[in-house]
C-alpha atoms as a PDB file:
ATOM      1  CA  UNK A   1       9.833  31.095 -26.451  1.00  0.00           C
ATOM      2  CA  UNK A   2       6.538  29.502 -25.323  1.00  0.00           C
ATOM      3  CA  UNK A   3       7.399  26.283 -26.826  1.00  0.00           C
ATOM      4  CA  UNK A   4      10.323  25.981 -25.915  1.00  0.00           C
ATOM      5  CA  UNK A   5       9.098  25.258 -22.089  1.00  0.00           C
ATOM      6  CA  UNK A   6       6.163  23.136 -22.862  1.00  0.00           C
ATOM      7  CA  UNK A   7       8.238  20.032 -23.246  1.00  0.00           C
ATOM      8  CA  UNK A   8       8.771  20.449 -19.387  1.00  0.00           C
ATOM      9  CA  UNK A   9       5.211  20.502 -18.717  1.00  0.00           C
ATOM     10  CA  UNK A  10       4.391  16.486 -19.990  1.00  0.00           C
ATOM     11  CA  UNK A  11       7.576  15.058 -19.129  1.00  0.00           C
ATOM     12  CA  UNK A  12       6.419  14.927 -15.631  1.00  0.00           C
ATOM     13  CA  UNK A  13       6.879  11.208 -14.201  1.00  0.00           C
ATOM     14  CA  UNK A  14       6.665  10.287 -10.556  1.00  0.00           C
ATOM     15  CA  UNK A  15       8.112   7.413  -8.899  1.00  0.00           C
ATOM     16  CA  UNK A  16       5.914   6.358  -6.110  1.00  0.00           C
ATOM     17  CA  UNK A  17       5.789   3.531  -3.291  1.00  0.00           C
ATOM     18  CA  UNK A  18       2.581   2.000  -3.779  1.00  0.00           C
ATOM     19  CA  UNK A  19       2.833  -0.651  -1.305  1.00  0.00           C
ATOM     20  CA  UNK A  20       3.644   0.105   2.527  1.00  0.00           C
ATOM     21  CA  UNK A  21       6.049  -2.810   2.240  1.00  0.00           C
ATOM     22  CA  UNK A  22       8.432  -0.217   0.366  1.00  0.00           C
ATOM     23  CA  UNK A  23       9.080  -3.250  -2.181  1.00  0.00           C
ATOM     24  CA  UNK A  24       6.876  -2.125  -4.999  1.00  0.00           C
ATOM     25  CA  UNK A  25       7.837   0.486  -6.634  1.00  0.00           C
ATOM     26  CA  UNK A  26       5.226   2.503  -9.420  1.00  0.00           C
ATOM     27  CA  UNK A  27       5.462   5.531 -12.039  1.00  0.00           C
ATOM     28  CA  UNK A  28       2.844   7.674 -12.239  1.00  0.00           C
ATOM     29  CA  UNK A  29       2.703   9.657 -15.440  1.00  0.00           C
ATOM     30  CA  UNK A  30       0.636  11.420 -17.253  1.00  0.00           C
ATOM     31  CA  UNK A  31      -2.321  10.472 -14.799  1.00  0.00           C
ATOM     32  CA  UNK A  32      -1.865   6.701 -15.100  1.00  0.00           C
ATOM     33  CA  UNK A  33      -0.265   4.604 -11.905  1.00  0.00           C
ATOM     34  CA  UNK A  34       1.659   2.203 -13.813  1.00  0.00           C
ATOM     35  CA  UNK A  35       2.898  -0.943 -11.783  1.00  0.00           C
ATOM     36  CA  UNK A  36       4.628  -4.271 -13.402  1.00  0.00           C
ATOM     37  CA  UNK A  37       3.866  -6.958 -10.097  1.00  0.00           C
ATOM     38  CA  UNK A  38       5.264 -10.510 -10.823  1.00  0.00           C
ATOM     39  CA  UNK A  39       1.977 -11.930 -10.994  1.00  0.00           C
ATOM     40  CA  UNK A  40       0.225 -13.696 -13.905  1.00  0.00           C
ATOM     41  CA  UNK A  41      -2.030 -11.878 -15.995  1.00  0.00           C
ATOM     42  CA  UNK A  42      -5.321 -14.259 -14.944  1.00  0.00           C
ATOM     43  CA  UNK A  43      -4.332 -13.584 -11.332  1.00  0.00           C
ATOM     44  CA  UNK A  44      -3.630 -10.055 -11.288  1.00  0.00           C
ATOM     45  CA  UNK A  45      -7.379  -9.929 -13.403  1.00  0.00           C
ATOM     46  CA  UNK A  46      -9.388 -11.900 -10.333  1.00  0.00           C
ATOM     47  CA  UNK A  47      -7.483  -9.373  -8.240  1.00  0.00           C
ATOM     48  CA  UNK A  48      -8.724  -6.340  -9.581  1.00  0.00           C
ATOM     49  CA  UNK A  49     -12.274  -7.905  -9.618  1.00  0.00           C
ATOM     50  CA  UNK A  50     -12.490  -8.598  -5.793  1.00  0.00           C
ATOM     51  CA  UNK A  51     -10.390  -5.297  -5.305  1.00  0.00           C
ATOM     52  CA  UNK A  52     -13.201  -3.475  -6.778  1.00  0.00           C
ATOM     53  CA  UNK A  53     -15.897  -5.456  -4.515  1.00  0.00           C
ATOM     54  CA  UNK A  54     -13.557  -5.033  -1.635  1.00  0.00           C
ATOM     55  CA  UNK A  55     -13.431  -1.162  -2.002  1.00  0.00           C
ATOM     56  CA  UNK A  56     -17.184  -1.133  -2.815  1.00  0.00           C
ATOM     57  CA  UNK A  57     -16.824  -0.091  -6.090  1.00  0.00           C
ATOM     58  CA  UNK A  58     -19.521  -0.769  -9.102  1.00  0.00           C
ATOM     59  CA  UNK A  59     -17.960  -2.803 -11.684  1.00  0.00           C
ATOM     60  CA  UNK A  60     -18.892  -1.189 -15.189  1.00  0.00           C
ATOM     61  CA  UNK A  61     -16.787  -2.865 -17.124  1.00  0.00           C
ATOM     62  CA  UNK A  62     -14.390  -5.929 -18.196  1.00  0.00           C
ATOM     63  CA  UNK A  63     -13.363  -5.952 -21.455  1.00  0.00           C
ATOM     64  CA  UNK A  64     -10.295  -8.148 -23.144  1.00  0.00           C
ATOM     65  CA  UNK A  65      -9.199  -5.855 -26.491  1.00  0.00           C
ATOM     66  CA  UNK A  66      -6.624  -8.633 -27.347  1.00  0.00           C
ATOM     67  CA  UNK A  67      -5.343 -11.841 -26.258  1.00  0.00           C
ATOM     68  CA  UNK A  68      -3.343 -10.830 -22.820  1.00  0.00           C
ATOM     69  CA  UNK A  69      -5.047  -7.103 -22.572  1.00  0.00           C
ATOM     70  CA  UNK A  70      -7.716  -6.228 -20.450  1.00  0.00           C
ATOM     71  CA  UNK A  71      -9.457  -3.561 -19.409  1.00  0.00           C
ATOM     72  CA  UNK A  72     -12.220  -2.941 -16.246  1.00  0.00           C
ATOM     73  CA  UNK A  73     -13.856  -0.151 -15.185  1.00  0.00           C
ATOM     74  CA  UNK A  74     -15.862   0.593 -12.157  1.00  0.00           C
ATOM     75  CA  UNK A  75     -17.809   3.936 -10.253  1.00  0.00           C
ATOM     76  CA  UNK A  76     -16.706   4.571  -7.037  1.00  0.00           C
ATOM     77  CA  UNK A  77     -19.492   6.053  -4.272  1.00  0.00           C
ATOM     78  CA  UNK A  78     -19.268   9.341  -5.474  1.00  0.00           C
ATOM     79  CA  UNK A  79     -19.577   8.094  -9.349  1.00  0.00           C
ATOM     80  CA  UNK A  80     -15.816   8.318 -10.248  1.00  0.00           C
ATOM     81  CA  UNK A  81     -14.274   6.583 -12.950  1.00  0.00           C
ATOM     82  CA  UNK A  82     -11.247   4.068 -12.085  1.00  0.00           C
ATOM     83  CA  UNK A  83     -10.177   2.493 -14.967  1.00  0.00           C
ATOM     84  CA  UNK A  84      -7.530  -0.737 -14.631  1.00  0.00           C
ATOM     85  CA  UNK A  85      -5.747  -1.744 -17.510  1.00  0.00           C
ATOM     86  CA  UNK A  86      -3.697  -4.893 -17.656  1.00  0.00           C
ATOM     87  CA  UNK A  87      -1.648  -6.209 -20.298  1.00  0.00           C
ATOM     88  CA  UNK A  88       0.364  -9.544 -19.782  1.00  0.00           C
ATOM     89  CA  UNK A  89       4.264  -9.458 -20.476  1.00  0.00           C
ATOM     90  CA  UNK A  90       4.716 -13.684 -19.262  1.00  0.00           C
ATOM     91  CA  UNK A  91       7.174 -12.282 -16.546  1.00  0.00           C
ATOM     92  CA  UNK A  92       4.770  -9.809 -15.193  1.00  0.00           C
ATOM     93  CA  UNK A  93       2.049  -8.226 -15.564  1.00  0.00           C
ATOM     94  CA  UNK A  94       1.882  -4.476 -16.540  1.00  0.00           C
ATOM     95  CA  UNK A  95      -1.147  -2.778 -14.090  1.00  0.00           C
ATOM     96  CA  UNK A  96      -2.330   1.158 -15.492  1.00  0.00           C
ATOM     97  CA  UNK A  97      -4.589   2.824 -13.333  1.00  0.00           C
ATOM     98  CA  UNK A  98      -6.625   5.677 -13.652  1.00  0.00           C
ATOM     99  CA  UNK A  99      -9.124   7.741 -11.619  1.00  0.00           C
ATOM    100  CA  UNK A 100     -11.054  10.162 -12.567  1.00  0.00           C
ATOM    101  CA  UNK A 101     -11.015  12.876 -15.725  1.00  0.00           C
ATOM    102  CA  UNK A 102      -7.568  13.681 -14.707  1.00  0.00           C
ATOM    103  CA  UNK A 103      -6.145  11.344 -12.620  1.00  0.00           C
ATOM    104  CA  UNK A 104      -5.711  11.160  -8.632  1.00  0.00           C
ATOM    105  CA  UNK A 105      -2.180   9.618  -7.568  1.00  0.00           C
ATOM    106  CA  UNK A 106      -3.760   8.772  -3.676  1.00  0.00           C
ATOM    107  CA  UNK A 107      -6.874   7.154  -5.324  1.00  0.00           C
ATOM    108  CA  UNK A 108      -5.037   5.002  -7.541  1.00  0.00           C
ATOM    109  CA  UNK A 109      -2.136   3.583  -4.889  1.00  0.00           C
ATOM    110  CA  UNK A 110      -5.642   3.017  -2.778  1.00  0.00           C
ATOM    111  CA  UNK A 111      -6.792   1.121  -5.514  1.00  0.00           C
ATOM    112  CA  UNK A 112      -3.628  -0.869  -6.034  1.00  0.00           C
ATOM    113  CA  UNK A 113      -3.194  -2.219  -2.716  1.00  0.00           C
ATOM    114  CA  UNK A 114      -6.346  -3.495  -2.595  1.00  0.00           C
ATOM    115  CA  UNK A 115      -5.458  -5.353  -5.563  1.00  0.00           C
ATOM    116  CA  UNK A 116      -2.294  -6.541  -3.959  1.00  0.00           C
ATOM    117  CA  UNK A 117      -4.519  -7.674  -0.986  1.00  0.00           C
ATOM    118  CA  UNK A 118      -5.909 -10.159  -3.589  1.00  0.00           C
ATOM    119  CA  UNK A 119      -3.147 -11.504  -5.029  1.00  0.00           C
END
């Protein structure tokens, strides 16, 4: 009986206006703000970095794991963990954030507009 309702508990998946435009449109699941902006990859990747200045964040980290995936990390004031991931699909780029152990919805639509801002 028990297992039968635990597929409800991680199928939970948010759409989410992360701009105030209304035009962009995100998913957040499983802790993770995904967006897919029609920027290029190298763009969206400048972005992020002067997002994370902007917001006075410490960047940690910038790390490419393949050719067209990225991934930076920076600490927030209070020492939280906001991790960007980008991988580059030509048309768009695909933009996972994450913030904190768990994830924090607000936090990451904060941090996506200021990328946006830097687009």
């Amino acid at each position: 009986m028990i297992l039968l309702s635990l597929p409800g508990l991680f199928s939970a998946c948010t759409n989410v206006q992360v701009t105030g435009d209304d035009k962009v449109i995100g998913e957040y699941k499983f802790g993770y703000l995904n967006v897919e902006p029609t920027q290029p990859f190298d763009k969206v990747r400048e972005a992020t970095k002067r997002a994370f200045k902007d917001l006075g964040y410490l960047q940690v980290g910038d790390d490419e794991t393949q050719q067209g995936e990225a991934v930076l990390r920076a600490r927030d004031s209070s020492d939280t963990l906001v991790e960007v991931k980008l991988k580059d699909f030509t048309a768009y780029t695909n933009v996972k954030i994450h913030c904190g152990v768990v994830g924090d919805l607000a936090h990451s639509q904060q941090v996506y507009r200021a990328i946006a801002r830097n687009f």
